[in-house]
Protein backbone atom coordinates (compact mmCIF):
# COMPACT_ATOMS: atom_id res chain seq x y z
CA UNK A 1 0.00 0.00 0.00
CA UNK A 2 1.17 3.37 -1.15
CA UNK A 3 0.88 6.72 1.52
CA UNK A 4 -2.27 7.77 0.09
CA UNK A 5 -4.17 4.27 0.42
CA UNK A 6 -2.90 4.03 3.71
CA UNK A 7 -4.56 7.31 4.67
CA UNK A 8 -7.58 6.59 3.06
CA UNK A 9 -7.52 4.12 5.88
CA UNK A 10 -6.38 6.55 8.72
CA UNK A 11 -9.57 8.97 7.58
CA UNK A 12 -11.71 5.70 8.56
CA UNK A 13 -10.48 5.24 11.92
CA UNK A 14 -10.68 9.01 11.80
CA UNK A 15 -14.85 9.06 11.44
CA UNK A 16 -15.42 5.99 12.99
CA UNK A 17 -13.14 7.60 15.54
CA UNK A 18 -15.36 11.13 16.13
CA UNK A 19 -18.34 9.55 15.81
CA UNK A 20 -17.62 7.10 19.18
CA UNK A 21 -16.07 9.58 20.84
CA UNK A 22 -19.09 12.29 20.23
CA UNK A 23 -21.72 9.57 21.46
CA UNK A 24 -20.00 8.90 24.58
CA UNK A 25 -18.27 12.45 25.66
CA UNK A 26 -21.08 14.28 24.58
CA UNK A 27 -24.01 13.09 26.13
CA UNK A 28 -22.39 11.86 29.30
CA UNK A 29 -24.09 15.04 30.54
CA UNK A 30 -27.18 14.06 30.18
CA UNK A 31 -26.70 10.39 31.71
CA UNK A 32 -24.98 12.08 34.80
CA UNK A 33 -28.08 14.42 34.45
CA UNK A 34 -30.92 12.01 34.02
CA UNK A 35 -29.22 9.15 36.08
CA UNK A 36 -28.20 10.96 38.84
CA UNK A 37 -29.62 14.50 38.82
CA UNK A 38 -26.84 16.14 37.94
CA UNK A 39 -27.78 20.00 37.23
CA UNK A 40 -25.67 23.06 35.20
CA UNK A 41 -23.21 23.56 37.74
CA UNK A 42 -22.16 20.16 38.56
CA UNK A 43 -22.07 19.18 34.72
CA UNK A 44 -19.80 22.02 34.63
CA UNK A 45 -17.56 20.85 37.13
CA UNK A 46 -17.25 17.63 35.20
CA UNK A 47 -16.68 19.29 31.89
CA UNK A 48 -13.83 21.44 33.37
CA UNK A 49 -11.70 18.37 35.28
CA UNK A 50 -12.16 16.29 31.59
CA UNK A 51 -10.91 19.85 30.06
CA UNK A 52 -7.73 20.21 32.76
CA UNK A 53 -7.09 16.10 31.67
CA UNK A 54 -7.07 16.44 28.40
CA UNK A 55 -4.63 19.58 27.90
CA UNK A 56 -2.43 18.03 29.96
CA UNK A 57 -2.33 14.85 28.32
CA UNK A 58 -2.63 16.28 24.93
CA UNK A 59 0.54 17.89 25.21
CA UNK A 60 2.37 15.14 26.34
CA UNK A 61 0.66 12.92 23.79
CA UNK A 62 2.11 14.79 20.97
CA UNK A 63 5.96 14.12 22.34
CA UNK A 64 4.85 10.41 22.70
CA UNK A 65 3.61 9.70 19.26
CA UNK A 66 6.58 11.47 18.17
CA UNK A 67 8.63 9.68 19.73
CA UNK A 68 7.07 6.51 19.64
CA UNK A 69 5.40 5.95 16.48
CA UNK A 70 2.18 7.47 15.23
CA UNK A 71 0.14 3.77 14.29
CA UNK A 72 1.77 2.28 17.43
CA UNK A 73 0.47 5.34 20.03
CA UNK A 74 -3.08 5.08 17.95
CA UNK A 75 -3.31 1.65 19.20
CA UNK A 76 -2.45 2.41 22.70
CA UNK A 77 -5.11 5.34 22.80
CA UNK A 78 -7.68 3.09 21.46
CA UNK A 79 -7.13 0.58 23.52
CA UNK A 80 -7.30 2.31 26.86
CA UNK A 81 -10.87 3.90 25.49
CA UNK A 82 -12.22 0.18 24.67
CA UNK A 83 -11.17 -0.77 28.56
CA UNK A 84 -12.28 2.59 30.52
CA UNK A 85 -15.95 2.42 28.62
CA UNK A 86 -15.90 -1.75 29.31
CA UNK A 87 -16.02 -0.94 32.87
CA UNK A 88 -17.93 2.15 32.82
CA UNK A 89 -20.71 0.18 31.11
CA UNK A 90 -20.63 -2.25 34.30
CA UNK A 91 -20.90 0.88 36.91
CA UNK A 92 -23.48 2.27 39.29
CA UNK A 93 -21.76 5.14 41.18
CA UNK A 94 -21.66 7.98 39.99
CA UNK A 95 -17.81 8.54 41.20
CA UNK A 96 -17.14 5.66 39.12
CA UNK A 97 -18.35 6.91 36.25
CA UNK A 98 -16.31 9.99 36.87
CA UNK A 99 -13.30 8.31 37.30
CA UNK A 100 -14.11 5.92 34.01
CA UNK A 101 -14.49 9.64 32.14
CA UNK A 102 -11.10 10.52 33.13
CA UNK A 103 -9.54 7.46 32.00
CA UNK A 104 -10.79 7.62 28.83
CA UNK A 105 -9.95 10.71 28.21
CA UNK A 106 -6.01 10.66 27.59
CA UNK A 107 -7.06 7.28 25.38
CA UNK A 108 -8.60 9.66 23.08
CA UNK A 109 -5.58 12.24 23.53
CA UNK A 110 -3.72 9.67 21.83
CA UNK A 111 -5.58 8.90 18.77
CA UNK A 112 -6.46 12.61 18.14
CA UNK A 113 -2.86 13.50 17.87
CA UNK A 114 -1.85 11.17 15.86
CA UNK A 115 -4.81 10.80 13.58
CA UNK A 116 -3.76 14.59 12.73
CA UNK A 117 0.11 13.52 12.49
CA UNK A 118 -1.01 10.46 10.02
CA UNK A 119 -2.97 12.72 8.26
CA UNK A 120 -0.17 15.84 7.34
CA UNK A 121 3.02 14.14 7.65
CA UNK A 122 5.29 13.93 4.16
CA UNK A 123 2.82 16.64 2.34
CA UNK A 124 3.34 19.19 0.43
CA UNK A 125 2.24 22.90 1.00
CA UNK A 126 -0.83 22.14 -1.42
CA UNK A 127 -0.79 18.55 -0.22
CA UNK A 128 -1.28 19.71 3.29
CA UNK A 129 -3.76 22.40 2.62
CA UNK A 130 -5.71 19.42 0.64
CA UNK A 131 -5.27 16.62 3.44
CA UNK A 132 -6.22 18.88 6.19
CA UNK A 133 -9.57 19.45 4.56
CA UNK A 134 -10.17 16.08 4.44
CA UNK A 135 -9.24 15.25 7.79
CA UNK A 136 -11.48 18.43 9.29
CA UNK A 137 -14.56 17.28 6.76
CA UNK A 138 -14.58 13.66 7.56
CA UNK A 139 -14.56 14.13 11.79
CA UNK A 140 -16.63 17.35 11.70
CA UNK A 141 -19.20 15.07 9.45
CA UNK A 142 -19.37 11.57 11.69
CA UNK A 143 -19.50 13.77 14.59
CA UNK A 144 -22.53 15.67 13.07
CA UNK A 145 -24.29 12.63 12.75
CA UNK A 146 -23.37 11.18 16.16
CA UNK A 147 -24.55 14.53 17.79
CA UNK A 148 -28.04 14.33 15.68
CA UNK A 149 -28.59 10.94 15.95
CA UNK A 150 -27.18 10.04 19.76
CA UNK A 151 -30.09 11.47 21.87
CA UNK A 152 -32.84 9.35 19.43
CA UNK A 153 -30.24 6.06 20.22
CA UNK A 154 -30.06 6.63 24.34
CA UNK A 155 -34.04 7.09 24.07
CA UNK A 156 -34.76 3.69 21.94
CA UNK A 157 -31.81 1.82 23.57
CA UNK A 158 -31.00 3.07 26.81
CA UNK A 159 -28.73 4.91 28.63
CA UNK A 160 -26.16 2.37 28.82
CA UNK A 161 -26.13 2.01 24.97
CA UNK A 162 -23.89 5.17 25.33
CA UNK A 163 -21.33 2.78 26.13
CA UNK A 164 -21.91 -0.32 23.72
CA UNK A 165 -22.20 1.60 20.65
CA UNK A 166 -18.71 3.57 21.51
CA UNK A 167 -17.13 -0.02 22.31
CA UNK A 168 -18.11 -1.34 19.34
CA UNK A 169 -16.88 1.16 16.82
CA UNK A 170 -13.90 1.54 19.06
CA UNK A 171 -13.11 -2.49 18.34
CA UNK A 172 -13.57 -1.65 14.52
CA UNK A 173 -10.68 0.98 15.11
CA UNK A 174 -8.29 -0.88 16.54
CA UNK A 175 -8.55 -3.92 14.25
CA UNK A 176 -8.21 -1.72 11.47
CA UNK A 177 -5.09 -0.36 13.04
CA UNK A 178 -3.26 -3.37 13.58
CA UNK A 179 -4.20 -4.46 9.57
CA UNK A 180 -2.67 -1.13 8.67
CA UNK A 181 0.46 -1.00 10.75
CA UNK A 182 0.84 -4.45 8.98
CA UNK A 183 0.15 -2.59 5.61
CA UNK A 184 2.49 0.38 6.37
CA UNK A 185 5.18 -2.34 7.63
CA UNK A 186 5.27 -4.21 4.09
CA UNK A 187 5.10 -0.52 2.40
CA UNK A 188 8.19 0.83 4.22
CA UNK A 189 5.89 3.37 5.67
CA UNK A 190 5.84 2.55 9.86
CA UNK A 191 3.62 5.66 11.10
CA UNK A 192 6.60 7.89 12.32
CA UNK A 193 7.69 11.14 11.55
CA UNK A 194 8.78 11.67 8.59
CA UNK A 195 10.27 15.52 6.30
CA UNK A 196 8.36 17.07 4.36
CA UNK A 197 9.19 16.86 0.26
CA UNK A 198 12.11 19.44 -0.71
CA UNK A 199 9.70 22.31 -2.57
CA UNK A 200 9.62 26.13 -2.92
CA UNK A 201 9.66 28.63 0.05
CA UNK A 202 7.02 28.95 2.44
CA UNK A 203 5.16 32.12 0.57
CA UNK A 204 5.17 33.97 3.90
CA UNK A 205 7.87 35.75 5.58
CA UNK A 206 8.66 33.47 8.31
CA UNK A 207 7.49 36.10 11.43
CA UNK A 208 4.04 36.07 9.83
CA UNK A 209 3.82 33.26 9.85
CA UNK A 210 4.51 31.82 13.24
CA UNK A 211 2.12 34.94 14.27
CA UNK A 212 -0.95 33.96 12.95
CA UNK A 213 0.34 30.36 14.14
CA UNK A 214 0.16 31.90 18.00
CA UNK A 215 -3.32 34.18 16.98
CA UNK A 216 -4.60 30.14 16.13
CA UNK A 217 -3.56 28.79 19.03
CA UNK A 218 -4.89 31.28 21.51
CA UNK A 219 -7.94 31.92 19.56
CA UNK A 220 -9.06 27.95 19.46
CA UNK A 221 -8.92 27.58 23.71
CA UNK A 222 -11.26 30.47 23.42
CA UNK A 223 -13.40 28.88 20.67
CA UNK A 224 -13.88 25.19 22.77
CA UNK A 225 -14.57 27.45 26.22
CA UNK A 226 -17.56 28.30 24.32
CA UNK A 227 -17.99 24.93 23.01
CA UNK A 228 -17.44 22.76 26.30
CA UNK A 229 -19.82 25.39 28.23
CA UNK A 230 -22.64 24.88 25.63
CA UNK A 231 -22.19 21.19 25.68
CA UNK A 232 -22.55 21.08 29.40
CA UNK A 233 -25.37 23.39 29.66
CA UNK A 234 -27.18 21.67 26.69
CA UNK A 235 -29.05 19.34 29.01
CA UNK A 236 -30.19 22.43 30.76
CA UNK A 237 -31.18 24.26 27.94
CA UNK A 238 -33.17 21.46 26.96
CA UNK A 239 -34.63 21.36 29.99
CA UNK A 240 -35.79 24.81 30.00
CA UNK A 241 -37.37 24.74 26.69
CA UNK A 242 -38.81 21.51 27.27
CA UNK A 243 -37.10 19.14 24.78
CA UNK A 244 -36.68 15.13 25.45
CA UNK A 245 -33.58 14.01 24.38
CA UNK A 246 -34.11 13.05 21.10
CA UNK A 247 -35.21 16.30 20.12
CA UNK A 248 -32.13 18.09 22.03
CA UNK A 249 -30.03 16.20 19.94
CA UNK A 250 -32.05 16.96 16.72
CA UNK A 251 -32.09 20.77 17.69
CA UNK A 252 -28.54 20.87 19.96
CA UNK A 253 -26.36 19.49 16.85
CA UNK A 254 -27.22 22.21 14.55
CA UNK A 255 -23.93 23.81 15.29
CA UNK A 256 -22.02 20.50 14.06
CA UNK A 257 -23.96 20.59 10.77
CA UNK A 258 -22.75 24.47 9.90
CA UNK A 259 -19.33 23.80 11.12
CA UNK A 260 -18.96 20.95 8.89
CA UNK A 261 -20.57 23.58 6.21
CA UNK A 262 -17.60 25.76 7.02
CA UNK A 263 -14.73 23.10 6.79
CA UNK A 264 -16.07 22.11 3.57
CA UNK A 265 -15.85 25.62 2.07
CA UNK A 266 -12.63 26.40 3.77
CA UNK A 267 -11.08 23.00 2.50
CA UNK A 268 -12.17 24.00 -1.18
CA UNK A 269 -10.93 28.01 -0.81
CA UNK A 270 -7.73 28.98 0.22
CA UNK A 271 -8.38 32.61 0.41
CA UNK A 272 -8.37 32.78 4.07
CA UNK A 273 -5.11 31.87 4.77
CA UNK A 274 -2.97 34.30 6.45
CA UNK A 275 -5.60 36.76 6.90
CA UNK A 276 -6.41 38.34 9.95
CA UNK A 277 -9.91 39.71 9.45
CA UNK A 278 -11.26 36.31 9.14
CA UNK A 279 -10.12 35.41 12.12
CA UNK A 280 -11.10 38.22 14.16
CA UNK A 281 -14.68 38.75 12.19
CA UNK A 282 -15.05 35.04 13.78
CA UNK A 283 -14.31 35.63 17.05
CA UNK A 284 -16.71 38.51 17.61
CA UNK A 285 -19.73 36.02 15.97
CA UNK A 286 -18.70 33.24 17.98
CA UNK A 287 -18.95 35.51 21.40
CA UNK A 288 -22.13 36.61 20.04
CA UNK A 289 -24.30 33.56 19.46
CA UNK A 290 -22.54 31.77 22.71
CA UNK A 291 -24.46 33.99 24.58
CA UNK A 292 -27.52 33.86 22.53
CA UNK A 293 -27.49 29.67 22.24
CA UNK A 294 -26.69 29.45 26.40
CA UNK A 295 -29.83 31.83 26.94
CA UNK A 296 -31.95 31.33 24.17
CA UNK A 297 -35.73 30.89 25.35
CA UNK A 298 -36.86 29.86 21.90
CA UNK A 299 -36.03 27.35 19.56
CA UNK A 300 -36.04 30.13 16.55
CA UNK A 301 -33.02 31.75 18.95
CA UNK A 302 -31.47 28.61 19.37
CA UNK A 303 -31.40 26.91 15.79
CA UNK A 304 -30.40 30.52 13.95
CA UNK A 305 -27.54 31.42 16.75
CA UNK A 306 -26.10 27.77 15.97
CA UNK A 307 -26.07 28.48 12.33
CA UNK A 308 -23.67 31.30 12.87
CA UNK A 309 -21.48 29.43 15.81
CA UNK A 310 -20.87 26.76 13.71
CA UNK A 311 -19.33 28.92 11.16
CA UNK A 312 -17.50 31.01 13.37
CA UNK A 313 -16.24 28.03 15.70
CA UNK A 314 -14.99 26.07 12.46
CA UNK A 315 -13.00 28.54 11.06
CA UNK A 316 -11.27 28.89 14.35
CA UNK A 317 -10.51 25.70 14.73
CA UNK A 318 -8.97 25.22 10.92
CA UNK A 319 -6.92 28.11 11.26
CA UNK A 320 -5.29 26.20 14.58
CA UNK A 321 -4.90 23.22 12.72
CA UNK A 322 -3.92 24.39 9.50
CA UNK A 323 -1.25 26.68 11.03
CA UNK A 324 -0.16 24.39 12.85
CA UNK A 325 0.52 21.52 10.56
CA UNK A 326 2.21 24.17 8.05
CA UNK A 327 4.44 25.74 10.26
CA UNK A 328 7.36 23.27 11.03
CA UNK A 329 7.44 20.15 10.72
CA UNK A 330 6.82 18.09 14.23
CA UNK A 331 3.30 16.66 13.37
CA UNK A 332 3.10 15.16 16.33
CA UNK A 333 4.22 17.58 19.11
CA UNK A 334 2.67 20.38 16.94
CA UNK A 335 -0.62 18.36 16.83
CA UNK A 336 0.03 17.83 20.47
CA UNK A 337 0.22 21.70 21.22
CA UNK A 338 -3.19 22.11 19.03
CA UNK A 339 -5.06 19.41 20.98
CA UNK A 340 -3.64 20.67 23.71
CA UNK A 341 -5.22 24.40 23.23
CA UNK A 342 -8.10 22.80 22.91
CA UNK A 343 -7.97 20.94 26.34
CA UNK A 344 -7.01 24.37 27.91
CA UNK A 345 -10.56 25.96 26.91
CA UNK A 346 -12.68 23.04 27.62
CA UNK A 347 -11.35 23.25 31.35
CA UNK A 348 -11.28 27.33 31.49
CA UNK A 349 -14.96 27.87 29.93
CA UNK A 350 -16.94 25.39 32.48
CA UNK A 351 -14.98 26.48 35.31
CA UNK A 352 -15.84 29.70 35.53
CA UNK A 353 -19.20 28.90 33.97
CA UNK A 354 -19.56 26.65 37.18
CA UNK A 355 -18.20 29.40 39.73
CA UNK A 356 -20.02 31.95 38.80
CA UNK A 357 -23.04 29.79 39.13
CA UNK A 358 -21.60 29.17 42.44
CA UNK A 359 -21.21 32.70 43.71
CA UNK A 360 -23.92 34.54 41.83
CA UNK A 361 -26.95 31.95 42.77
CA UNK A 362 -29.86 34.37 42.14
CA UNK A 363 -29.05 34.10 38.28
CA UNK A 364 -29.32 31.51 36.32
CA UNK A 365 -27.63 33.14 33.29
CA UNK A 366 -24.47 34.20 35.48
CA UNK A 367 -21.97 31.16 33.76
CA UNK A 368 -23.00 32.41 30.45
CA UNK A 369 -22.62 36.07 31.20
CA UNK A 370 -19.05 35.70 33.20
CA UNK A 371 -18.03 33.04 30.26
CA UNK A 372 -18.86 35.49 27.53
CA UNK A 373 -16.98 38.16 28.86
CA UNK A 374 -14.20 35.50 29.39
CA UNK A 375 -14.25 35.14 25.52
CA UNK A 376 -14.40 39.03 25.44
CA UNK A 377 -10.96 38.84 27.15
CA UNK A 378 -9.70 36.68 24.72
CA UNK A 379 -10.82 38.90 22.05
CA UNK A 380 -8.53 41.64 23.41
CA UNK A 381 -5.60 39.14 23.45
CA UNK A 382 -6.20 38.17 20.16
CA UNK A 383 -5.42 42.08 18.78
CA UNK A 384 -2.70 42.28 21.35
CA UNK A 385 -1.07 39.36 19.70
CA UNK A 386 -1.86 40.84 16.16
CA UNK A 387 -0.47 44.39 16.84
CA UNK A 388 2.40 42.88 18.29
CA UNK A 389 3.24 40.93 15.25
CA UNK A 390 2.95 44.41 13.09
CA UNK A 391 5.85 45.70 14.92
């Protein structure tokens, strides 16, 4: 098998990958929620301690694959999913299930980072800008689908099918893994880093460059605070305008849908890159319809806010990625640093979502209005860093 067959393979495990992951992680919430009443504040608790584990093992992720081997750390990080939801699916307490959460979450450190790695390494500057739009397309559309179609499957099945339907896929992954590192083995090609093809200059001064690569990286924490505090608070939201859980996941995944809308143009035009009003023009809409989604008291206000967060949220999160993979060439500890980012705002966003709901009791809107001017703050970083890199 040639590069490109093999990572028609790695896209697989890629999909199958978001779509297990999106079933379980995402509507743990409401299992904690409808299993064992657990409201706003203590979902955001949980979302912020699976944030704090996954920056930290993010980062170190990316030196392991690195080091290690890209297909070899995939298996590892699939495997220790497949074991962590095995025994969450035999569980009662809710500590338990906690502590299974946490398990599983530097498991799927491991196959995000090098899922990314697998995906860039040994491209070309249009190869990259081509194989990065697959990568963001196929997760960004599984996941979609898993958001849409997960609250209609813990309805008809059960709550506990949020584990056997993750298990499953995840045991599809990680036979596929071992049949490609046997693949890549016969090819020459064992999954580890690997330099990019000799070609012409990077077309941007080299400073630019590595400043719109920091603008990425601090603007996609802020982008997941806002996405880790909506998913927490969806169950609540649902709650308030009375939707069961199929139809929260019908009306919650709207979001996915437009990012994926956004990927897909972005992977197709190149115009973007190494533009700053994008990014910025995206920031401002994402702080925008955060606050309207997280307070919405209508489902007109909460399907037409998604529309735009989706948009605004996806082109935050290519930039980070994009930059990322085409500045220097450590996949792994670069993917590792981008994963990473993201950890940082899925702790940061429900934190403070969950202590101002702590301190300021008499409203119920305080995490969204303390989180939104959280992202505010961010905004003002992200022109710091951009004025900076004019000097």
């Amino acid at each position: 098998m040639h590069s490109r067959q093999l990572k028609t393979g790695y896209f697989v495990i890629e999909g199958l990958n978001s779509f297990a992951t999106i079933i379980y992680f995402y509507y743990f919430y409401f299992f904690m929620q409808k299993q064992f009443g657990f409201g706003d504040r203590a979902n955001l608790i949980l979302a912020a301690a699976n944030g704090g584990c996954y920056a930290v093992f993010a980062w170190a992720g990316g030196k392991i694959a690195q080091r290690t081997g890209y297909l070899k750390t995939l298996k590892i990080g699939l495997g220790i999913v497949v074991v962590a939801l095995l025994i969450g699916s035999q569980l009662e307490a809710a500590w338990g299930h906690i502590a299974v959460m946490l398990i599983a979450t530097p498991g799927v450190c491991l196959t995000w980072v090098t899922l990314e790695a697998l995906a860039s390494e040994g491209e070309t500057r249009s190869g990259l800008q081509h194989m990065v739009g697959v990568y963001n397309v196929t997760w960004a559309a599984t996941g979609s689908v898993a958001y849409f179609i997960g609250g209609a499957l813990l309805d008809r099945l059960g709550l506990r099918s949020m584990f056997w339907v993750p298990i499953s896929i995840l045991s599809i992954q990680l036979s596929l893994a071992f049949w490609l590192e046997s693949q890549a083995r016969k090819s020459g090609n064992t999954g580890t880093a690997a330099p990019l093809p000799a070609e012409e200059p990077h077309p941007h001064p080299q400073h630019r460059a590595e400043n719109f690569l920091r603008m990425a990286w601090l603007a996609n924490p802020f982008a997941y605070i806002a996405i880790n505090t909506l998913i927490a608070v969806m169950p609540g939201v649902a709650l308030r305008l009375e939707l069961s859980t199929t139809a929260a996941g019908f009306c919650a995944s709207i979001w996915c849908f437009s990012r994926l809308a956004a990927f897909t143009g972005l992977w197709l035009w190149n115009g973007w890159h190494y533009r700053f009003r994008w990014l910025w023009t995206s920031f401002i809409a994402m702080v925008a319809t955060f606050a309207a989604i997280v307070t919405a008291q209508n489902l007109t206000t909460l399907v037409v806010a998604q529309l735009v967060f989706g948009l605004a949220t996806g082109l935050i999160y290519y930039s980070s990625l994009f930059y990322s993979m085409d500045v220097g060439e450590t996949k792994g500890e670069h993917g590792g640093f981008h994963e990473s980012a993201i950890g940082l705002g899925n702790f940061a966003g429900p934190a403070v979502g969950a202590i101002s709901l702590t301190v300021w009791t008499g409203n119920p809107f305080s995490g969204a209005i303390a989180v939104s001017g959280l992202l505010l703050a961010g905004f003002c970083g992200l022109l710091t860093v951009w004025k900076r890199g004019q000097k």
